[in-house]
Structures are given as C-alpha cells and as structure tokens.
Protein backbone atom coordinates (compact mmCIF):
# COMPACT_ATOMS: atom_id res chain seq x y z
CA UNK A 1 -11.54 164.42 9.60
CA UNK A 2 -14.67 163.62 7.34
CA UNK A 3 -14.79 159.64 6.19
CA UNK A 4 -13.93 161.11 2.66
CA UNK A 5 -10.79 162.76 4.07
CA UNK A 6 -9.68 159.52 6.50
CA UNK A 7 -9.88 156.98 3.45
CA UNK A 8 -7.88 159.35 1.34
CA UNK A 9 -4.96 159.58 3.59
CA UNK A 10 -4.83 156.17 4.24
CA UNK A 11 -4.71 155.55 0.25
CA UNK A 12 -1.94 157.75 0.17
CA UNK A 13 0.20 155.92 3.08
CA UNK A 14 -0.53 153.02 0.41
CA UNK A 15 -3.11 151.58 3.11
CA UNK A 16 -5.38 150.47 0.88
CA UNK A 17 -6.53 147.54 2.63
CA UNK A 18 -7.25 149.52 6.14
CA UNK A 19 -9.07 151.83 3.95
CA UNK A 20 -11.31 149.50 1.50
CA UNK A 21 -12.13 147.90 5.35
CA UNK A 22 -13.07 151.39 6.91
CA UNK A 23 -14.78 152.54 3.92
CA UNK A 24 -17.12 149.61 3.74
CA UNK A 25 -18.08 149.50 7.12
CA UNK A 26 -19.04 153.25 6.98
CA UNK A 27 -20.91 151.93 3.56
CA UNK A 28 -22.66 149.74 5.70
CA UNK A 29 -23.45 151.99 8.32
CA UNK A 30 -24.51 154.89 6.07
CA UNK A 31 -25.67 153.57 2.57
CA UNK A 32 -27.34 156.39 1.57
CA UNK A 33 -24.71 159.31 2.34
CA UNK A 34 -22.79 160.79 -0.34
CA UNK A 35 -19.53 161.09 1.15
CA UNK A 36 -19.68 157.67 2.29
CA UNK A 37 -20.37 156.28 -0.99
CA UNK A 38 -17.28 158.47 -2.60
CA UNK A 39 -15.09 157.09 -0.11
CA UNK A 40 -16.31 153.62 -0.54
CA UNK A 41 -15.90 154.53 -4.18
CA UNK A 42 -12.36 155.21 -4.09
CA UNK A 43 -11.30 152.16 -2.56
CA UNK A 44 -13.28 150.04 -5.37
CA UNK A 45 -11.03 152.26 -7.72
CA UNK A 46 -8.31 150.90 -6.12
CA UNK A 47 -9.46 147.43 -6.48
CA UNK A 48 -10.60 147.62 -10.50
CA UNK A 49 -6.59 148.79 -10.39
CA UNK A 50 -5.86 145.10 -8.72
CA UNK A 51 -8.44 142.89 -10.72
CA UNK A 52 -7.07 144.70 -14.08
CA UNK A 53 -3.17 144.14 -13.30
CA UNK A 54 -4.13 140.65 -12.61
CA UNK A 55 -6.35 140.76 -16.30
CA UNK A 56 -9.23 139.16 -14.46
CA UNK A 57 -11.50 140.89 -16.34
CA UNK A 58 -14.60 139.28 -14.88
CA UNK A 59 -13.35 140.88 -11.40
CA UNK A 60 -12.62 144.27 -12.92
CA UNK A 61 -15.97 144.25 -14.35
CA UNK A 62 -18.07 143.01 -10.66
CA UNK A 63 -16.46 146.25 -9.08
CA UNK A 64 -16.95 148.41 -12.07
CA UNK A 65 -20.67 147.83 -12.24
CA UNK A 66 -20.39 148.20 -8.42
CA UNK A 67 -18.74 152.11 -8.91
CA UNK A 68 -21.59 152.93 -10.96
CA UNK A 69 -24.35 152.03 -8.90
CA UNK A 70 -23.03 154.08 -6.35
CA UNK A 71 -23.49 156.65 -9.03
CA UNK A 72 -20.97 159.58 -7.15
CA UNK A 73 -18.24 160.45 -9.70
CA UNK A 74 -17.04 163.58 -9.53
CA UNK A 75 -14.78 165.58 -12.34
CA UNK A 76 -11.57 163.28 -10.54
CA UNK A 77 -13.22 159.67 -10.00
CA UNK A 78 -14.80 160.01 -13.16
CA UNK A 79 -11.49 160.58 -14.96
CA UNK A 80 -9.90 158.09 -13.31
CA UNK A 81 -12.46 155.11 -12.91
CA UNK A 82 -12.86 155.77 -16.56
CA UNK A 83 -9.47 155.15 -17.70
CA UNK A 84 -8.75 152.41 -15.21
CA UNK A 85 -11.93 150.61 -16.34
CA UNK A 86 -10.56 150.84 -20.42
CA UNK A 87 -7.22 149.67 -19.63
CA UNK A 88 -8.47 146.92 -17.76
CA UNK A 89 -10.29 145.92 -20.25
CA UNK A 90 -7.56 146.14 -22.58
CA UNK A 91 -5.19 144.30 -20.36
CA UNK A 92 -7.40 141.58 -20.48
CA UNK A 93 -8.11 141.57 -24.59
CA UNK A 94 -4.06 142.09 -24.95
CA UNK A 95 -3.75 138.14 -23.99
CA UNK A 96 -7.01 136.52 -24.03
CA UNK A 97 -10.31 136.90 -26.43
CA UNK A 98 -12.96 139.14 -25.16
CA UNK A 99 -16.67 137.66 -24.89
CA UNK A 100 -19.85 139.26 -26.06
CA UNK A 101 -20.92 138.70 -22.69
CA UNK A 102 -18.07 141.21 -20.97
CA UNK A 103 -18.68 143.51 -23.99
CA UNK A 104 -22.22 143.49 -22.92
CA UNK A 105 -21.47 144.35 -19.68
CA UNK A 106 -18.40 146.75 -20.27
CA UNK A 107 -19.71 149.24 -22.59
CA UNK A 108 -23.03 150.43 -19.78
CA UNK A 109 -20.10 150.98 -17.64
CA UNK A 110 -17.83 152.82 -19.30
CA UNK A 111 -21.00 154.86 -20.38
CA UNK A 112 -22.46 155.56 -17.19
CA UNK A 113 -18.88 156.94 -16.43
CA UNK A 114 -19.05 160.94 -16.58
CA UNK A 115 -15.79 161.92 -18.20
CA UNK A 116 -15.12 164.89 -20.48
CA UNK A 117 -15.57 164.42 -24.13
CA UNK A 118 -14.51 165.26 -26.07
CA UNK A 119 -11.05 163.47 -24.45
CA UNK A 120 -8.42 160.74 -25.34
CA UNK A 121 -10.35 158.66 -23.29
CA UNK A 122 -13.18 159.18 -25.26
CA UNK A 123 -11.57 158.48 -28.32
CA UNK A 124 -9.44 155.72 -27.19
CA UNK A 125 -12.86 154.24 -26.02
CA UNK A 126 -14.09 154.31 -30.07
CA UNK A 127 -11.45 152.91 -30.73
CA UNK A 128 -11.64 150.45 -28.70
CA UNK A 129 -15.42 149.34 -29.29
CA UNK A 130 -14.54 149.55 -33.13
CA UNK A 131 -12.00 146.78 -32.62
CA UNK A 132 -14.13 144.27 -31.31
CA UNK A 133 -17.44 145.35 -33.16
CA UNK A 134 -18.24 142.05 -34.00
CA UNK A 135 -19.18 141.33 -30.97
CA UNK A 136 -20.80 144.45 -29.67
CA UNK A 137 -24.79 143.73 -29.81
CA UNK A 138 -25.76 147.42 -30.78
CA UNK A 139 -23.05 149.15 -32.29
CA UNK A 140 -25.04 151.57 -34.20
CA UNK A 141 -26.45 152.45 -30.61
CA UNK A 142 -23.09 152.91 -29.57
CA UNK A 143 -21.68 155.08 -32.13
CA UNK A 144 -24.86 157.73 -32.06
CA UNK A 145 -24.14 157.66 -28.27
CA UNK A 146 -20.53 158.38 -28.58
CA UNK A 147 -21.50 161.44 -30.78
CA UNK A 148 -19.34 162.16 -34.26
CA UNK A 149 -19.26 165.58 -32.23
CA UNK A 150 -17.04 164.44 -30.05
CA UNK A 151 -14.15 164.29 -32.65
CA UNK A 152 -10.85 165.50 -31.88
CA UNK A 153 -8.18 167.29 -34.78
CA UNK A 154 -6.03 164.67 -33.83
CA UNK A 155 -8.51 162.01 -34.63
CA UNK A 156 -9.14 163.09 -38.44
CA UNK A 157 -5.35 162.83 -38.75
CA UNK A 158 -3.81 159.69 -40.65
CA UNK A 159 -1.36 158.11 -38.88
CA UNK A 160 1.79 156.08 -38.87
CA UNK A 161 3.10 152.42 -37.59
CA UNK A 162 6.01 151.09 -38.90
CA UNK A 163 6.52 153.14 -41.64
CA UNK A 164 2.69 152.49 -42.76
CA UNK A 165 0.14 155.07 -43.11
CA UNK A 166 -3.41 154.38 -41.60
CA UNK A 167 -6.82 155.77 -41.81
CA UNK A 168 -7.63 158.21 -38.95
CA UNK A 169 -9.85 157.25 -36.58
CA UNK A 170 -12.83 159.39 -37.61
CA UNK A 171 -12.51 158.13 -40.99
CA UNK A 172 -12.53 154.77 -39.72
CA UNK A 173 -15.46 155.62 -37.63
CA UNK A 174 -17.61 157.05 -40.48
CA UNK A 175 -17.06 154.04 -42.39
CA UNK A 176 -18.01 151.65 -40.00
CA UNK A 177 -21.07 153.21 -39.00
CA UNK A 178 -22.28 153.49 -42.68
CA UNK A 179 -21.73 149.85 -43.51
CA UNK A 180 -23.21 149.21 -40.22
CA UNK A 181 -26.31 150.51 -40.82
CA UNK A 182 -26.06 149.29 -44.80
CA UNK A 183 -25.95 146.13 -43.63
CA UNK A 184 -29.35 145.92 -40.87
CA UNK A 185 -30.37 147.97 -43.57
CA UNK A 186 -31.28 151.02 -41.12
CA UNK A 187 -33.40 153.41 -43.36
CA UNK A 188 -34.68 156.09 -41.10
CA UNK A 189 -30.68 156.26 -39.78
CA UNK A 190 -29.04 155.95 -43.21
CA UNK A 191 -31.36 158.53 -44.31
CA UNK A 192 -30.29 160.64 -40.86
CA UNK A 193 -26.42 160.07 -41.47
CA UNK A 194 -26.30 160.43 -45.49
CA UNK A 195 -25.73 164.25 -44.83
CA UNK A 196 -23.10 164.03 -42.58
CA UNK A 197 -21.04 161.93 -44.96
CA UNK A 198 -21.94 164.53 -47.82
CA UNK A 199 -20.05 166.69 -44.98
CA UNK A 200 -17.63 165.08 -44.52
CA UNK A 201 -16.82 164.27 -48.16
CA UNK A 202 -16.66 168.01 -48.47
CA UNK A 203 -14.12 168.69 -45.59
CA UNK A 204 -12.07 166.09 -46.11
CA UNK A 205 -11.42 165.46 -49.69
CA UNK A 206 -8.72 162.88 -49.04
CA UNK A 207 -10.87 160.49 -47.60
CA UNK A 208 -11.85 158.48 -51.08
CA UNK A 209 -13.90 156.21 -49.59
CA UNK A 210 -16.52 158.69 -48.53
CA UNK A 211 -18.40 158.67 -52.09
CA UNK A 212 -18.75 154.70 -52.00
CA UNK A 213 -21.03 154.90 -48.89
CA UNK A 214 -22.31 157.84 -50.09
CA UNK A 215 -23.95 155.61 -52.83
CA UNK A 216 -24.77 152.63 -50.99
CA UNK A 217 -26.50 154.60 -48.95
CA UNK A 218 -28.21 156.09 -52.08
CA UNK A 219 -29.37 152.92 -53.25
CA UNK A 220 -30.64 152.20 -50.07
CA UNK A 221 -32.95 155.27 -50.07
CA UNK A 222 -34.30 154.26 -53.86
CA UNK A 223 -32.02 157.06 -55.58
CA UNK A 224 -30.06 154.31 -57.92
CA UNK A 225 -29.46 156.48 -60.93
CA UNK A 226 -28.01 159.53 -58.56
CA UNK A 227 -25.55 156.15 -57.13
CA UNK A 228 -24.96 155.11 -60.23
CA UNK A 229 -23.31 157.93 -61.80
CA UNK A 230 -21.18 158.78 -58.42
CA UNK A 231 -20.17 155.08 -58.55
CA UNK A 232 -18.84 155.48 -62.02
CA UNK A 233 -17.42 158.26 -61.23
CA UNK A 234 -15.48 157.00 -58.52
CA UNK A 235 -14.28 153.91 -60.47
CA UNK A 236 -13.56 156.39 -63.69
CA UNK A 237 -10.68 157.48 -61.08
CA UNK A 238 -9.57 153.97 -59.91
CA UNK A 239 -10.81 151.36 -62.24
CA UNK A 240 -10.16 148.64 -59.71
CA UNK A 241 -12.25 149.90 -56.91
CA UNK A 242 -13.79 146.56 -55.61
CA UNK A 243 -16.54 147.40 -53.58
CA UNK A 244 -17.76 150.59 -56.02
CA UNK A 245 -18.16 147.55 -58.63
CA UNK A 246 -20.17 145.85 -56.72
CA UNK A 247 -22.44 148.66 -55.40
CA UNK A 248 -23.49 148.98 -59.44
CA UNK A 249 -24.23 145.62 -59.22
CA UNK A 250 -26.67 145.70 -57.01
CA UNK A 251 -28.02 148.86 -58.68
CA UNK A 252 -28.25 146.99 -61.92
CA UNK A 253 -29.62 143.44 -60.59
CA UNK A 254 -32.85 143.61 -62.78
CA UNK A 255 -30.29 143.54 -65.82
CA UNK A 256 -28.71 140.23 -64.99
CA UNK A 257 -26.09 140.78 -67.80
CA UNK A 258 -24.69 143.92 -66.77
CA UNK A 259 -25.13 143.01 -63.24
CA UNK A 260 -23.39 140.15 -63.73
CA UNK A 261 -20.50 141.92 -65.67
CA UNK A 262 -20.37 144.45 -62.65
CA UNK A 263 -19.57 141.41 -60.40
CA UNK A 264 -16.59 140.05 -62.75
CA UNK A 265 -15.42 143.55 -62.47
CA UNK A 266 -15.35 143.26 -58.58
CA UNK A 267 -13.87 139.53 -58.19
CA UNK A 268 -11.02 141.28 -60.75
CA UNK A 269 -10.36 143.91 -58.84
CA UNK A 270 -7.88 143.69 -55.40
CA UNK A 271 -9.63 144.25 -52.30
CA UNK A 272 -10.07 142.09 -49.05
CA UNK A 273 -10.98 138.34 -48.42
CA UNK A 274 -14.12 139.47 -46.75
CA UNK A 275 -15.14 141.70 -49.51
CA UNK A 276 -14.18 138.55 -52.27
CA UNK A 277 -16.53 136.69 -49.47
CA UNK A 278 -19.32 138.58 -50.05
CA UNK A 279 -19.17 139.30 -53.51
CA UNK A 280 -18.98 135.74 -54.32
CA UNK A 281 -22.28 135.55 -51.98
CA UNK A 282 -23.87 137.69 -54.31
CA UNK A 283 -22.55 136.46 -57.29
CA UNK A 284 -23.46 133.27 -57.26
CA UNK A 285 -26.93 133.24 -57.50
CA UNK A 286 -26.88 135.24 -60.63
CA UNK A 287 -24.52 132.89 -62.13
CA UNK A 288 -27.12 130.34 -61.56
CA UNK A 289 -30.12 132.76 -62.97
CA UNK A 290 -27.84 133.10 -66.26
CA UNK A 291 -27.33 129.35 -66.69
CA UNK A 292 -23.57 129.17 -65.90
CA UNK A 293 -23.45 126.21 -63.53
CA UNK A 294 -20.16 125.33 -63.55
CA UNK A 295 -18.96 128.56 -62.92
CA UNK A 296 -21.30 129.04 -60.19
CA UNK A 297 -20.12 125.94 -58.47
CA UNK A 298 -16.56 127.19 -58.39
CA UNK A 299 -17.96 129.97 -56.71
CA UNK A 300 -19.46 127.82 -53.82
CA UNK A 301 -16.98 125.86 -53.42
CA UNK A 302 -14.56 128.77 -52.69
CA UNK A 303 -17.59 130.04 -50.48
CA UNK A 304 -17.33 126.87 -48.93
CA UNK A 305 -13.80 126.72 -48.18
CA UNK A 306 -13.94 130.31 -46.66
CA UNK A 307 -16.55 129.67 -44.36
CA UNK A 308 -14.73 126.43 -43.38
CA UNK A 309 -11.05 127.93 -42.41
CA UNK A 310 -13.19 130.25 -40.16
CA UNK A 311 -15.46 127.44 -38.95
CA UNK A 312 -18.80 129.07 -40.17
CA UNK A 313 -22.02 127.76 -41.88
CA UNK A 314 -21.85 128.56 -45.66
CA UNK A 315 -24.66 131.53 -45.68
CA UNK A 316 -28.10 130.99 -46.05
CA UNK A 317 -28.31 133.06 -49.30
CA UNK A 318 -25.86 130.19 -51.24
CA UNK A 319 -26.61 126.81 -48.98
CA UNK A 320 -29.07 125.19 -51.21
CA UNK A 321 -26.41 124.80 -54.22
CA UNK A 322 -24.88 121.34 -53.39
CA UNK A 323 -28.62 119.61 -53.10
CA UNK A 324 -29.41 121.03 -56.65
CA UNK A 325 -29.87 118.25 -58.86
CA UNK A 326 -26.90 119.45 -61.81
CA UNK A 327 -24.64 119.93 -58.57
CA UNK A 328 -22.87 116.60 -58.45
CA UNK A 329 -22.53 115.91 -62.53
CA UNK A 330 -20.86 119.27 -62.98
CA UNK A 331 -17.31 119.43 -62.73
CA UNK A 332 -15.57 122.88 -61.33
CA UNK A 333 -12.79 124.84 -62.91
CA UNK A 334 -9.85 125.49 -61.04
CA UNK A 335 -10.67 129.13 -60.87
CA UNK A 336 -12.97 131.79 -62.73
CA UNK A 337 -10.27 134.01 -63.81
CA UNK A 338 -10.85 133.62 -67.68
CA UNK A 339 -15.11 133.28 -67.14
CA UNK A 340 -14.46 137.04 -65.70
CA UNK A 341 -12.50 138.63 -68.61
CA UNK A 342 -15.24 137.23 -70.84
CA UNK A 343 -18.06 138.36 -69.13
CA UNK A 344 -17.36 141.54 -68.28
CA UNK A 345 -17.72 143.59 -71.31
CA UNK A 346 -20.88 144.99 -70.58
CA UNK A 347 -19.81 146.67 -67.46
CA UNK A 348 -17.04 148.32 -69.77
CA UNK A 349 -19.45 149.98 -72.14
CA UNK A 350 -21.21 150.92 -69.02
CA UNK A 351 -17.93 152.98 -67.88
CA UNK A 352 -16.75 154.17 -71.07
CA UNK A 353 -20.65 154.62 -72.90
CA UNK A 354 -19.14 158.45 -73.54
CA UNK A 355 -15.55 157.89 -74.89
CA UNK A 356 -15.99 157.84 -78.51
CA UNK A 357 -15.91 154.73 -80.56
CA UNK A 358 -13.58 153.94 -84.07
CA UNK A 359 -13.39 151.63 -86.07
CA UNK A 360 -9.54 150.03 -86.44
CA UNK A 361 -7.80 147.67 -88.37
CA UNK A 362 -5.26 145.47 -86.18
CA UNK A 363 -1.95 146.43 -88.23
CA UNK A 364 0.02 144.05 -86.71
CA UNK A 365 0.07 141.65 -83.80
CA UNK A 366 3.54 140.42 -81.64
CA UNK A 367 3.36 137.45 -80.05
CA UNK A 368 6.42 137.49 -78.17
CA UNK A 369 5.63 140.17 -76.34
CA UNK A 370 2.03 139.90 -76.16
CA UNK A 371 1.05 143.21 -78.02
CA UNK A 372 -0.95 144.28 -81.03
CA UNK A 373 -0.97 147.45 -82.91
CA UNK A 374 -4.15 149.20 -84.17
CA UNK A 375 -4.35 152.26 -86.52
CA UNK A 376 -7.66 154.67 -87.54
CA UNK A 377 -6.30 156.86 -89.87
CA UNK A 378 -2.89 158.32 -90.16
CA UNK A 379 -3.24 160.32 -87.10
CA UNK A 380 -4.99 158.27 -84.11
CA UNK A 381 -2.83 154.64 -84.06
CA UNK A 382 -0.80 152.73 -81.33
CA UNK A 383 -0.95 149.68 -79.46
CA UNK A 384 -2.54 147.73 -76.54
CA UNK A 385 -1.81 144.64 -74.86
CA UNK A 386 -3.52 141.49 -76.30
CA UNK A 387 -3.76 140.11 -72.70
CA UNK A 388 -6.78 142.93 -71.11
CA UNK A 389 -8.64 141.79 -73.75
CA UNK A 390 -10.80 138.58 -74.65
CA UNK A 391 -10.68 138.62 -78.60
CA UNK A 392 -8.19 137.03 -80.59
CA UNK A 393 -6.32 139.22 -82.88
CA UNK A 394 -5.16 138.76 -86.53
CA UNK A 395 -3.93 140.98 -89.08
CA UNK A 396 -6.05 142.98 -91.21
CA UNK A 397 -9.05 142.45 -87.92
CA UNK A 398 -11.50 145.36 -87.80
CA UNK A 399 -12.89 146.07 -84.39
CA UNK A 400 -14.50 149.08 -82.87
CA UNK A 401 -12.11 150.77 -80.03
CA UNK A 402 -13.53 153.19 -77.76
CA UNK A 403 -10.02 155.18 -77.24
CA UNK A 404 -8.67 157.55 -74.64
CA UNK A 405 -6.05 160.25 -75.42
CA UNK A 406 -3.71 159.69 -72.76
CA UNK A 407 -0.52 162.95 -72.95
CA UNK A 408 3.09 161.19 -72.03
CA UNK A 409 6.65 162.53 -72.94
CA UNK A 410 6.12 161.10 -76.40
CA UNK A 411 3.10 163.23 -76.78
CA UNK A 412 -0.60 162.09 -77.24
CA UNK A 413 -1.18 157.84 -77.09
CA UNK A 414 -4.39 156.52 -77.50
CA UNK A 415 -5.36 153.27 -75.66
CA UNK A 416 -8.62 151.14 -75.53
CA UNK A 417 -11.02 150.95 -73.08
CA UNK A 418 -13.07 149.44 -74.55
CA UNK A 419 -13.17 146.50 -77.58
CA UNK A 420 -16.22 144.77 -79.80
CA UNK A 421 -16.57 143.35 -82.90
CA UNK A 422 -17.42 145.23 -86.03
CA UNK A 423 -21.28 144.82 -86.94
CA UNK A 424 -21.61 143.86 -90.86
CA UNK A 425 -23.99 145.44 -92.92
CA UNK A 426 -26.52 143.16 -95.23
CA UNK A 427 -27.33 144.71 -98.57
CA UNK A 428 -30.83 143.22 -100.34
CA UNK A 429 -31.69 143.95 -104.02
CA UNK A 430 -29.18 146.47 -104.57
CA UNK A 431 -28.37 147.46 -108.25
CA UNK A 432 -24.49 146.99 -109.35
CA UNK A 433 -22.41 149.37 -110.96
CA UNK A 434 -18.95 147.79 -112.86
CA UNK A 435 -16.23 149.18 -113.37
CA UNK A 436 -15.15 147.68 -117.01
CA UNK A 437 -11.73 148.41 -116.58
CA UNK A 438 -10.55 147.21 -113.11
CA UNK A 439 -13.00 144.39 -113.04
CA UNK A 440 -14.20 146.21 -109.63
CA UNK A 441 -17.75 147.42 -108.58
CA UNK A 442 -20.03 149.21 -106.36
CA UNK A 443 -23.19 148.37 -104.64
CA UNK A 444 -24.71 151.70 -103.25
CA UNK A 445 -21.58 152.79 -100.85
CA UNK A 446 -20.14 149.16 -100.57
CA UNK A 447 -17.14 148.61 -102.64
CA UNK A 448 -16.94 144.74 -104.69
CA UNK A 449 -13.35 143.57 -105.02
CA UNK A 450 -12.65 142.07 -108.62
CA UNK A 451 -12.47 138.34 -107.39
CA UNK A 452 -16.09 138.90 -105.62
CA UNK A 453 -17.54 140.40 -109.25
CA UNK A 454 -16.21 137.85 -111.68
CA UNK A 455 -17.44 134.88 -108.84
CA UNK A 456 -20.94 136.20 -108.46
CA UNK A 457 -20.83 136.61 -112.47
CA UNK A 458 -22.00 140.62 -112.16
CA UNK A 459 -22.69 142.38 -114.94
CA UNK A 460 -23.19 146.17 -115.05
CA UNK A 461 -26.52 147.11 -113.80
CA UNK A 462 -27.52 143.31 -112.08
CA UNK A 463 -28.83 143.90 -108.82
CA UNK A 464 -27.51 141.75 -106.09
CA UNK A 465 -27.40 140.98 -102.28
CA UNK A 466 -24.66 140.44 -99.56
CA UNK A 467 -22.96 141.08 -96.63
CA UNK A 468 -20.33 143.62 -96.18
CA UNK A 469 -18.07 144.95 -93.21
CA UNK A 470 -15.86 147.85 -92.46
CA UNK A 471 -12.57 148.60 -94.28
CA UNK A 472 -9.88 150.75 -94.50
CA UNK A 473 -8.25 151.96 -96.95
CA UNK A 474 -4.73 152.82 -96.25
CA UNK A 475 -3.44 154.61 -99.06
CA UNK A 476 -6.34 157.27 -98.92
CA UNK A 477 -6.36 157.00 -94.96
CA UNK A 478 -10.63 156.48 -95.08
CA UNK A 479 -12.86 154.16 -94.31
CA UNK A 480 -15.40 152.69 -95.96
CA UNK A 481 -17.67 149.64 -96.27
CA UNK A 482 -16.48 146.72 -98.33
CA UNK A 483 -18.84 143.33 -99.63
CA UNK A 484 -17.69 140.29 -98.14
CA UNK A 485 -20.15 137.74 -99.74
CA UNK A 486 -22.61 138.43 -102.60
CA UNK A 487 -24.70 136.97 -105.27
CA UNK A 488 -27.47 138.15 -108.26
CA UNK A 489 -30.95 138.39 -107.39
C-alpha cells in the first residue's frame, strides 16, 4: 500500500492519531513528494476538525495556513479543508468576537483553497466576510476576488427568518461593494462597477436600492445633474428615502440653502442610526456656514453621544465645535425636529418645481382636529393637515399650493406638496378710476374696496400708489388682484 493509501485506512478505523504520527514522519522523510504531502495533508484536516470543535480558532488557523503551504488539494481535500476551515471559523465567531488579526490571516486561506465556485461554500464564504467587513483590511480586494460571477439563482432570492423577509445575498453584496468603494472614494473601480449596477438595476427591478448607488456613484464621477434627476426620481416614489436625500445634498453643497434643506429632509426621514450618524456629520458644518449655532450644537452633541455609547472619537470632520468660542454661551434645544420643518422648503420646490402652482384662499381651518381647508375655484378644493406644514393658517389666508391630483373612491382629491406665501404686487403712479355709485375703484387690474377709497380720499382720475395681493372672489369663482394699502401721489 502507497503512504496515501496506509493513512487513509487508518483514518477510517478512526486511527487518527497512528496516522497524523505515520504521516509526519513520512513528511519528514520525504518533504518534497506529493503523495506524502496529501497524506500528511489529510491528517492536518483531521486536526483543523479538532482545533474548530474546540473553537480555538488560533489553532484552526496554525494548521490551516499549514494545509496550504503544502499546496496539494485535490477536487476532495479542497472541498473539504474548505468547508472545515469556514465552519471553524464560524464556530469560533458564534461565541467569541473575531479579530482583524484572524481575519487577516483567514481570508489567504480560505482563498488559496481550490474549491468549485460557483458553490454554497463559496457563497456562504461572502457571506461570511460581509458580516464582519469592518474588520476585513481590503474588502474591495475581496469582493473583485470572489467574482459577482460567481452568483448563484439562489443567492438573488430574498429570503425568510421568522416570518421576516431579507435582502438576498447578491443584493446585499452589490450594495456593500458600492458604498465600499463610495466611501475610499475608489474612482477608477466605481467607474469599473457603475455598469454592472446599471445591470443589475435592469434585471432585477425589485431591488430599489440599486438607483441610490447608481447616483452616488454618479456624483462621484462629476455627472451631478444626471444624479440629481435619478435621485428625485427615486424620492418622487418614496418621499422618505433617507439616504437619496442626502445624496442631493451633497450634489447641491455649493447652494448651502438647498443643501441644507436636503439634509432636514434626510434627518426627517426613517432610516438607520448609522445613516442619522453620518448625516448629522455632514450636516453640521453647514449649519455652522449658515449661522445657526444653536442648532448646530444640538447636532454635536447628539454626534457626541453616539460616538460615546460606541466608545469612539467624535470624527475629525465635527471635533473642533466645542473649542469654538460661541460654543459654551449657546444653549441647545432638546431636539431639531421643528428647525427641520422650517428649513426644508427649498428642498420641496426642488421635488415638486413641475407640479403646478395656485393660488388658494384657506376657507376654513379646524383646530380640533388639526386640519384646514383650501379652495381655487369651484372645482379644485379640499384639505390638508395643518401639522406637514410650517405656516400658520387663518381664514380668508392666500397662499400658493403646488397640488397633486391624487384618484380615491371619492374621486379626484387634490393635496399640497408644496406651500409659500403669496408675493404682493406694488403699484407706483397709477391713475384711479371710481366707481360713483358703489364708492369702489380700480387701479389698472387691482380692485380698491370702498373703505380703502374714501381713506386715501380718491377722487376719479387721482393717480395713486400701493400694495396689493391676491384675492378671490367667490361668487364669480376668479381671481384677481386686490389693493391692500394705498395713498395719492
């Protein structure tokens, strides 16, 4: 019998120590021959098996690195030293926290290892590495080894735990890699990958996520205004998309206004801590170009208290704000909820610049239950609640709406997107024409309501100045522009 065949048989009898002892002394005997080394190879198996039932990881790894030196794996070994060397890493990660030291180590080995792929190992391997990517020191390297070729069917399918639906694995993947390279800011890659994720986009239509990185990556390559409009899109289809709101911020950071109002947008919107985290990063310093100190040191200090429940330095970006010299004599709000709903108007009109504007009258306003009801003319009119929107509203109010039609079982509602004041409209040396009878007059197009004509003492023909702002006119369902302060000239 060969040495391959002798430590083979003894495995099977389950004697695995006789055979890890024969097999190294043939090792030493014969480094350099191939069978040899396979049989010596097969007995470390059998040992990573040990070291990763006892989760000594550190073990598992010494005779993994060992394996590959050896550098004999055929179809079997590979198969097998491949899926003995994940789940003893996983054995180990199930109870204790991983280092970037054994990642360091782990991930050559389980690369050197020549199993099929695509596989379930493979996969499970991606996985794997995508779990504890914070600590892998090249995980772009990584992911263009692993090869988005390598993709099973099964891995673009969502799947289910515990009655909740989760994002495939290649999904996942794609994601990760994008904001991986978004955030070493990668060009020549980003500009490699950006057609696979137009590719993907296009196969998978479900995945919604694929058009944000799609436009981050955009921006990255100096195509804003292309990013722009497939951000707006996206958020036209979910207005609370967090991180598509604060993509157009960045896009629009040489308008600090809007860029700001992009950000209020974001820190509105649901999403996760370490998106809120970020944002606020961002946001902060903007806040501070703008003048709004107090707000900005809410910010920090909910930077701060992030950073310090995960026992991280506040970021370089934002750690100068407590030795400003304002810092200490301005006093924080609780929160900047309300600062948000003020300030983000201009990202609205962004949105919604094609919806068409109206002017409307506020026809009534309930208290109780927080609502107030607009009307145009006779046939666009409804209601809105008071609450989405920063104004105060009064009775006989004219603002401009920008309304959407939206079709429900009552039939056709129109809501606002959108609300600003009415502009006014100054008149200058503007000739008067009275109406002798009702005491009224005109100026040009502007109508002058009796009380405003007797106290400006206007007599046919004077020619006066003013201000005037929208009205409407109920019982001839028009509107039209009406003086609100005026005097002779």
């Amino acid at each position: 019998m060969s040495i391959l065949e002798t430590i083979q048989q003894l495995r099977k009898e389950g004697k695995t120590e006789e055979a890890r002892n024969q097999a190294l002394a043939a090792y030493h005997l014969h480094p350099d021959d191939r069978e040899t080394k396979q049989a010596y190879a097969w007995t470390l198996y059998d040992q990573m098996k040990a070291a990763a039932a006892e989760r000594n990881l550190d073990k598992h790894l010494d005779i993994f690195e060992t394996i590959v030196k050896l550098d004999v794996f055929d179809a079997d070994l590979a198969l097998k030293v491949g899926w003995i060397g994940f789940k003893g890493f996983k054995k180990f990660a199930d109870k204790h926290k991983p280092t970037r030291a054994h990642i360091i180590r782990y991930i050559p080995c389980m690369q050197a290892v020549p199993y099929e792929k695509p596989s379930d190992l493979h996969s499970i391997l991606l996985n794997q590495v995508i779990t504890f990517r914070e600590i892998v020191p090249d995980l772009g390297g990584f992911m263009r080894w692993w090869n988005f070729d390598n993709f099973t069917e099964e891995d673009y399918r969502p799947f289910l735990r515990k009655s909740k639906t989760y994002s495939s694995l290649a999904e996942k993947a794609y994601y990760i890699y994008a904001n991986h390279l978004l955030e070493v800011n990668d060009l020549p890659n980003i500009r490699l990958y950006y057609p696979f994720l137009e590719q993907l986009g296009m196969v998978h239509p479900e995945y919604k996520r694929v058009t944000l990185y799609k436009a981050r990556c955009l921006v990255r390559l100096g195509e804003k205004e292309k990013a722009a409009e497939m951000l707006l899109g996206l958020i036209r289809q979910k207005k609370n998309e967090q991180m598509a709101w604060a993509g157009l911020a960045e896009i629009y950071e040489p308008n600090p206004r809007l860029c700001l109002a992009c950000y209020c947008k974001a820190l509105l919107a649901k999403g996760s801590p370490e998106n809120a985290f970020d944002i606020r990063v961002n946001c902060l310093p903007v806040m501070l170009r703008l003048g709004f100190l107090k707000e900005a040191k809410t910010e920090y200090l909910q930077i701060e208290q992030y950073v310090r429940e995960l026992g991280e330095p506040v970021p370089d970006a934002v750690a100068f704000v407590p030795s400003e010299p304002w810092y200490e004599s301005v006093v924080a709000w609780r929160h900047n909820r309300l600062f948000y709903l003020h300030n983000c108007g201009p990202a609205d009109d962004v949105l919604y610049r094609d919806v068409p504007q109206y002017f409307v009258v506020i026809t009534g306003v309930n208290e109780a239950r927080g609502i107030a009801y607009f009307r145009h003319n006779n046939d666009i009119a409804g209601h809105f609640k008071i609450k989405k929107f920063r104004f105060k509203f009064e009775k006989g109010d004219v603002f401009v709406f920008r309304l959407v039609g939206v079709q429900n079982s009552q039939g056709l509602k129109y809501e606002p997107v959108t609300i600003s004041e009415a502009s006014k409209r100054e008149f200058l040396d503007t000739e008067v024409r009275i109406n002798m009878t009702g005491g009224f007059g005109f100026a040009d197009d502007i109508f002058i309501e009796p009380g405003l004509v007797a106290a400006a003492h206007l007599r046919h023909r004077d020619r006066a100045r003013g201000v005037a702002t929208v009205s409407y006119d109920k019982k001839r369902d028009k509107w039209g522009w009406k003086a609100i302060s005026i005097e002779r000239v």
